[in-house]
C-alpha atoms as a PDB file:
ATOM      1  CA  UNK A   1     172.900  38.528 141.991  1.00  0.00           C
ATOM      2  CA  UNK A   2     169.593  36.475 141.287  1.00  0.00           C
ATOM      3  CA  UNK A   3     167.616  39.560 143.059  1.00  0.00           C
ATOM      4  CA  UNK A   4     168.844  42.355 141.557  1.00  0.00           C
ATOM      5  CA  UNK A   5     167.560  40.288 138.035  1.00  0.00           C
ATOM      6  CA  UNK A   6     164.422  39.726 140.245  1.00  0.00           C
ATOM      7  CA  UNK A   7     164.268  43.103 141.220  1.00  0.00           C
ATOM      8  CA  UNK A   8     164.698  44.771 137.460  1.00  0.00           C
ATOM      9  CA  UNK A   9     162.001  42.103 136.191  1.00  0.00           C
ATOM     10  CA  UNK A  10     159.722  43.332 139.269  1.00  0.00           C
ATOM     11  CA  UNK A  11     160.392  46.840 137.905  1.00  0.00           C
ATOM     12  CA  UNK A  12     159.756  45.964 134.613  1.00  0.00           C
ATOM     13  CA  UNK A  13     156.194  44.509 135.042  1.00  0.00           C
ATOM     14  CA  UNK A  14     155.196  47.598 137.161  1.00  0.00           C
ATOM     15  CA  UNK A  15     156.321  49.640 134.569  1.00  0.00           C
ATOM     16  CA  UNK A  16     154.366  47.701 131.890  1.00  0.00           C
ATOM     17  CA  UNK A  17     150.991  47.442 134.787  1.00  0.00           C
ATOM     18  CA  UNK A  18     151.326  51.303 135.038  1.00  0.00           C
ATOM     19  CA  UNK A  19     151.642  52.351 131.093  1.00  0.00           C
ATOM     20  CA  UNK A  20     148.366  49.938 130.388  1.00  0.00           C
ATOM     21  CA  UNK A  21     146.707  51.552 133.322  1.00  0.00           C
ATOM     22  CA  UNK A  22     147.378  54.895 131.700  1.00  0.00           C
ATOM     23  CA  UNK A  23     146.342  54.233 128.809  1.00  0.00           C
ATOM     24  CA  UNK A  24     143.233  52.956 130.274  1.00  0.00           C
ATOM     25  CA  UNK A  25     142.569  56.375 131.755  1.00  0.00           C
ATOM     26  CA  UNK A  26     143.378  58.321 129.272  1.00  0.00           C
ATOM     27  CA  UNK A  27     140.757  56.371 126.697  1.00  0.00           C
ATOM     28  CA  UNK A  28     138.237  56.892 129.515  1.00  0.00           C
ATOM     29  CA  UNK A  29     139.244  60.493 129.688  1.00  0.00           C
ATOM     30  CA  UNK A  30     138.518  60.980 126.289  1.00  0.00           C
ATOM     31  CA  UNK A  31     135.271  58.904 126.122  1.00  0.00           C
ATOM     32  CA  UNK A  32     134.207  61.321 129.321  1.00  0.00           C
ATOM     33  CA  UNK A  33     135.419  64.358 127.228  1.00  0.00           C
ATOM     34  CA  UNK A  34     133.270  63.407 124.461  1.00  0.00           C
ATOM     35  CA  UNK A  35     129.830  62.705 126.281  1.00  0.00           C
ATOM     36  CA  UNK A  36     130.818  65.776 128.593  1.00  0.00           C
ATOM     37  CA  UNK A  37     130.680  67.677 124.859  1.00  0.00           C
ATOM     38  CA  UNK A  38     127.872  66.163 123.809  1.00  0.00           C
ATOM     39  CA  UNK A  39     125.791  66.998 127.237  1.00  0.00           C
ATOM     40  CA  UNK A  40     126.513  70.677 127.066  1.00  0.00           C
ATOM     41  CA  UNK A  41     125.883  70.659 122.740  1.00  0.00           C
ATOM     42  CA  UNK A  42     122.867  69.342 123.690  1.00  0.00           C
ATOM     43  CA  UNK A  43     121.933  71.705 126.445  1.00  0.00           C
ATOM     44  CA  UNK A  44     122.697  75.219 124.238  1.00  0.00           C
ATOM     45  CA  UNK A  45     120.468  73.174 121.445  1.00  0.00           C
ATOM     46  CA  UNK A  46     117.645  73.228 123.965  1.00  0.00           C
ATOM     47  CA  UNK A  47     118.186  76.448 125.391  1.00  0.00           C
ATOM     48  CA  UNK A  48     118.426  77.834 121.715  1.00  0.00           C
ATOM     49  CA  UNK A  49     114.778  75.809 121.305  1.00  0.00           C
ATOM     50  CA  UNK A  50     113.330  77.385 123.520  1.00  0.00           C
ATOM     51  CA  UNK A  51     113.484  80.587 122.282  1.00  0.00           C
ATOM     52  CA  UNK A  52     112.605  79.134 119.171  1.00  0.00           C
ATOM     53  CA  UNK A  53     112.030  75.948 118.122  1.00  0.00           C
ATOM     54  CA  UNK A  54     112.768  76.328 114.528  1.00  0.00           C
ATOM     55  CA  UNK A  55     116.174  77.834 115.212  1.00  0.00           C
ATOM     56  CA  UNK A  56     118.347  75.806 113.693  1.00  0.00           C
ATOM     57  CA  UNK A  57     116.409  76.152 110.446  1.00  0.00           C
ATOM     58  CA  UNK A  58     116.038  79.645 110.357  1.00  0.00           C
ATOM     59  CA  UNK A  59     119.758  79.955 111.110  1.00  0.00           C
ATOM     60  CA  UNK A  60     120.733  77.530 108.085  1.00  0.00           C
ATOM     61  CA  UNK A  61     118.267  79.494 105.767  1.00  0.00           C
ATOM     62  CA  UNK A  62     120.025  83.143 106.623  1.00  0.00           C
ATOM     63  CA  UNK A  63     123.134  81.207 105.055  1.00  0.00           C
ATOM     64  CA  UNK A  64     121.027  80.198 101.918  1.00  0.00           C
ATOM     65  CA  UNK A  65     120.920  76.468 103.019  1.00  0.00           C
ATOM     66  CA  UNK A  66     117.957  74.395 102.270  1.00  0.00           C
ATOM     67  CA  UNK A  67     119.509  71.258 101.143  1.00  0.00           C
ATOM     68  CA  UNK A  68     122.163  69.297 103.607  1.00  0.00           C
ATOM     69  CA  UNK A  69     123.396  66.230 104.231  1.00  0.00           C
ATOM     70  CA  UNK A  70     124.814  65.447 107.774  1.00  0.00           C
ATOM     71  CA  UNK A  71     127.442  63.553 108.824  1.00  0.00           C
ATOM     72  CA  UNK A  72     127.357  61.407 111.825  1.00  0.00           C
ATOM     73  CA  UNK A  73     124.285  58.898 112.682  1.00  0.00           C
ATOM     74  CA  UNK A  74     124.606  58.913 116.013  1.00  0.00           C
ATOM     75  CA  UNK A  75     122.776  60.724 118.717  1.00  0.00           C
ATOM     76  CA  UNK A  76     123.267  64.314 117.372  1.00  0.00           C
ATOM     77  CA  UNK A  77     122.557  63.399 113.899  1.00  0.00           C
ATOM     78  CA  UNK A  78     119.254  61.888 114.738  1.00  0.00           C
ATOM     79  CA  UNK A  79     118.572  64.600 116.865  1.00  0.00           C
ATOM     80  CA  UNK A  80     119.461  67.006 113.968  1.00  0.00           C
ATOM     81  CA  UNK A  81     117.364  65.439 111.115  1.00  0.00           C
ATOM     82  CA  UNK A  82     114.184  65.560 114.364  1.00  0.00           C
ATOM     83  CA  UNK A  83     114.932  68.821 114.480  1.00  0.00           C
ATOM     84  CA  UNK A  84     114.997  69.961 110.899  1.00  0.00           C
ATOM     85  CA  UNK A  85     111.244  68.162 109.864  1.00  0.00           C
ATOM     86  CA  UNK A  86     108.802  70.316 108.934  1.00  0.00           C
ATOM     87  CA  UNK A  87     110.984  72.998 108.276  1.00  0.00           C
ATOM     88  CA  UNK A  88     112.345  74.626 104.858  1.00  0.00           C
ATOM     89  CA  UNK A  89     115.520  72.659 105.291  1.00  0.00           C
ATOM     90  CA  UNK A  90     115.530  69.387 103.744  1.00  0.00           C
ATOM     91  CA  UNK A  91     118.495  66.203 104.761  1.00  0.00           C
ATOM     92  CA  UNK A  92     119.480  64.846 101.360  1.00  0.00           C
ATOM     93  CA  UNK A  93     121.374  62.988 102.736  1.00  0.00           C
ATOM     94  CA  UNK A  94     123.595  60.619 105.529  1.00  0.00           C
ATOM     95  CA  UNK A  95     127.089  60.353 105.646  1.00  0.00           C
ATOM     96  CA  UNK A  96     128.726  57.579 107.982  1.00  0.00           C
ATOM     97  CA  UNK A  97     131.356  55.400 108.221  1.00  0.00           C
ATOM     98  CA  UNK A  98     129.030  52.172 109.633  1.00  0.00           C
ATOM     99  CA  UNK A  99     126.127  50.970 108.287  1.00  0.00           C
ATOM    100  CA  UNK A 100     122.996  53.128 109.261  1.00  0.00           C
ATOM    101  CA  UNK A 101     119.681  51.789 110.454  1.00  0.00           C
ATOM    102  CA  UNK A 102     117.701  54.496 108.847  1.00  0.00           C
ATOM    103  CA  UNK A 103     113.346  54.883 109.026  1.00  0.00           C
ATOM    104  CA  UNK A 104     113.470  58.257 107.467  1.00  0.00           C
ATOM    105  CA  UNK A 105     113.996  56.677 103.955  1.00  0.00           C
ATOM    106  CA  UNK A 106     116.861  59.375 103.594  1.00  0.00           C
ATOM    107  CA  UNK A 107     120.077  57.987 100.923  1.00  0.00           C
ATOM    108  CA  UNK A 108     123.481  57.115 102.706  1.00  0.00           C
ATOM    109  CA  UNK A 109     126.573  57.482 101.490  1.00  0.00           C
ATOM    110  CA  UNK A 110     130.354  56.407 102.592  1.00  0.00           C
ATOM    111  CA  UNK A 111     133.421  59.363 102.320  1.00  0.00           C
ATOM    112  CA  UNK A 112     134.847  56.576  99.850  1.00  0.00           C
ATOM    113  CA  UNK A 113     132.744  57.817  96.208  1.00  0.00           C
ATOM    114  CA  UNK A 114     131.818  61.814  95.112  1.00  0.00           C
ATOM    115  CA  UNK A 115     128.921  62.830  97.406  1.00  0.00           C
ATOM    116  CA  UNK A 116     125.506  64.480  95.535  1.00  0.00           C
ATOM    117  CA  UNK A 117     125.363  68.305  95.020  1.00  0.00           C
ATOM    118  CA  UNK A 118     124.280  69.411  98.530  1.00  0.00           C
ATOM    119  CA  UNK A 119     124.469  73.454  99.609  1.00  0.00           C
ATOM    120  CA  UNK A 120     126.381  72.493 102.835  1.00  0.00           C
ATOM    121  CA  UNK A 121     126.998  69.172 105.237  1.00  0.00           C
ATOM    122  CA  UNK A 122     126.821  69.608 108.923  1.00  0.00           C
ATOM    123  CA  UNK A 123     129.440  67.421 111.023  1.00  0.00           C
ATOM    124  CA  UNK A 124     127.344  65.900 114.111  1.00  0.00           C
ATOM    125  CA  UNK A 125     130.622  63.889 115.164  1.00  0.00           C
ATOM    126  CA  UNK A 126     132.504  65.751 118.387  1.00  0.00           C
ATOM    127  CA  UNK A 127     136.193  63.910 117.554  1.00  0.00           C
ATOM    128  CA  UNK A 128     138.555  63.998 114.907  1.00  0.00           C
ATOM    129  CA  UNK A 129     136.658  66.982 113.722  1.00  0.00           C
ATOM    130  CA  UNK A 130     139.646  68.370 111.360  1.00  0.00           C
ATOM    131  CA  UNK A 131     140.537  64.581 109.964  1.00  0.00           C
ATOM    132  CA  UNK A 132     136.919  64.537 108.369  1.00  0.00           C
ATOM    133  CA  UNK A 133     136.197  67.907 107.300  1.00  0.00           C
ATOM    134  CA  UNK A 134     139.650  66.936 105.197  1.00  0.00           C
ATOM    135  CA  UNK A 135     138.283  64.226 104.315  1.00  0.00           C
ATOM    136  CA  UNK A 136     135.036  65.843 103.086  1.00  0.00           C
ATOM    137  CA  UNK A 137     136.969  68.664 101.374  1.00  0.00           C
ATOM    138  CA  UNK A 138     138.611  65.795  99.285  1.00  0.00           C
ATOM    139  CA  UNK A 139     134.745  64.841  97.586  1.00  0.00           C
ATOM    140  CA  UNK A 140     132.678  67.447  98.152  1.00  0.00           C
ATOM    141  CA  UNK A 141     132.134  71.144  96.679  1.00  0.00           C
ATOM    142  CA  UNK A 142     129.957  72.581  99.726  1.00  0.00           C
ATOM    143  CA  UNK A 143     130.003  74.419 103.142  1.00  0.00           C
ATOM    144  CA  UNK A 144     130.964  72.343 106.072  1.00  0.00           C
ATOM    145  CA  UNK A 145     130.048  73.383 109.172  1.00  0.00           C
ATOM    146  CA  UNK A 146     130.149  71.659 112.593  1.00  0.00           C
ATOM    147  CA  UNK A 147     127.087  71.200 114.502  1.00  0.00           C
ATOM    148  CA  UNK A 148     128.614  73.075 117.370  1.00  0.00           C
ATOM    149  CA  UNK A 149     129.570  76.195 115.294  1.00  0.00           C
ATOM    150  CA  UNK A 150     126.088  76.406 114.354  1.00  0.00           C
ATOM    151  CA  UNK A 151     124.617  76.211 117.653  1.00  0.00           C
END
């Protein structure tokens, strides 16, 4: 009798080895997914530069933009506010969740108060996408668009 108890705890603590190591793969899955995303936004943005290296600024201007703020300080938001110096479109502004190390001098804000009249905010983040366009919908009275979209 003491075995088959030994055997259903043995059973037990493979069950509980195998559901960590899933979830463990699937997080790593995802974090893959995301650079994976990121790689290939990337590569279209370069392609697109290429062609013309002002493209993303021409592109927001057709759409009456000259004023955004973006959202997302990470690789693709730097990257975005590189790209957009010098041209007719002007970042107002930086919208992120953690505290931003920021040399450009631009003003950050949190999703937590009413964000400044902008004409649009571009989303540089590659998860959760729907969660914070709500979320920006909830303060601000502007276009959203995702970085992707526009590229």
């Amino acid at each position: 009798m003491y075995w088959l108890a030994g055997l259903f705890l043995i059973i037990g603590l493979m069950g509980c080895v195998i559901a960590f190591l899933y979830q463990a793969f699937k997080q790593k899955n995802e974090q893959y997914n995301k650079m994976a995303r990121s790689f290939f936004l990337l590569y279209d943005w370069m392609a697109l530069m290429r062609e013309n290296d002002r493209v993303l600024a021409l592109a927001l201007q057709e759409k009456g933009i000259t004023n955004i703020m973006i959202y997302g300080w990470g690789y693709l938001g730097k990257q975005l506010c590189l790209d957009l110096q010098g041209s007719e479109v002007k970042v107002t502004g930086i919208i992120d969740r953690r505290p931003v190390n920021n040399v450009y001098q631009i003003p950050v804000y949190s999703l937590q108060k009413e964000l400044p009249d902008t004409d649009a905010i571009i989303i540089t983040v590659l998860y959760d996408e729907v969660a914070i366009r709500k979320n920006i919908e909830r303060i601000a009275r502007c276009q959203i668009i995702n970085l992707e979209e526009l590229i």
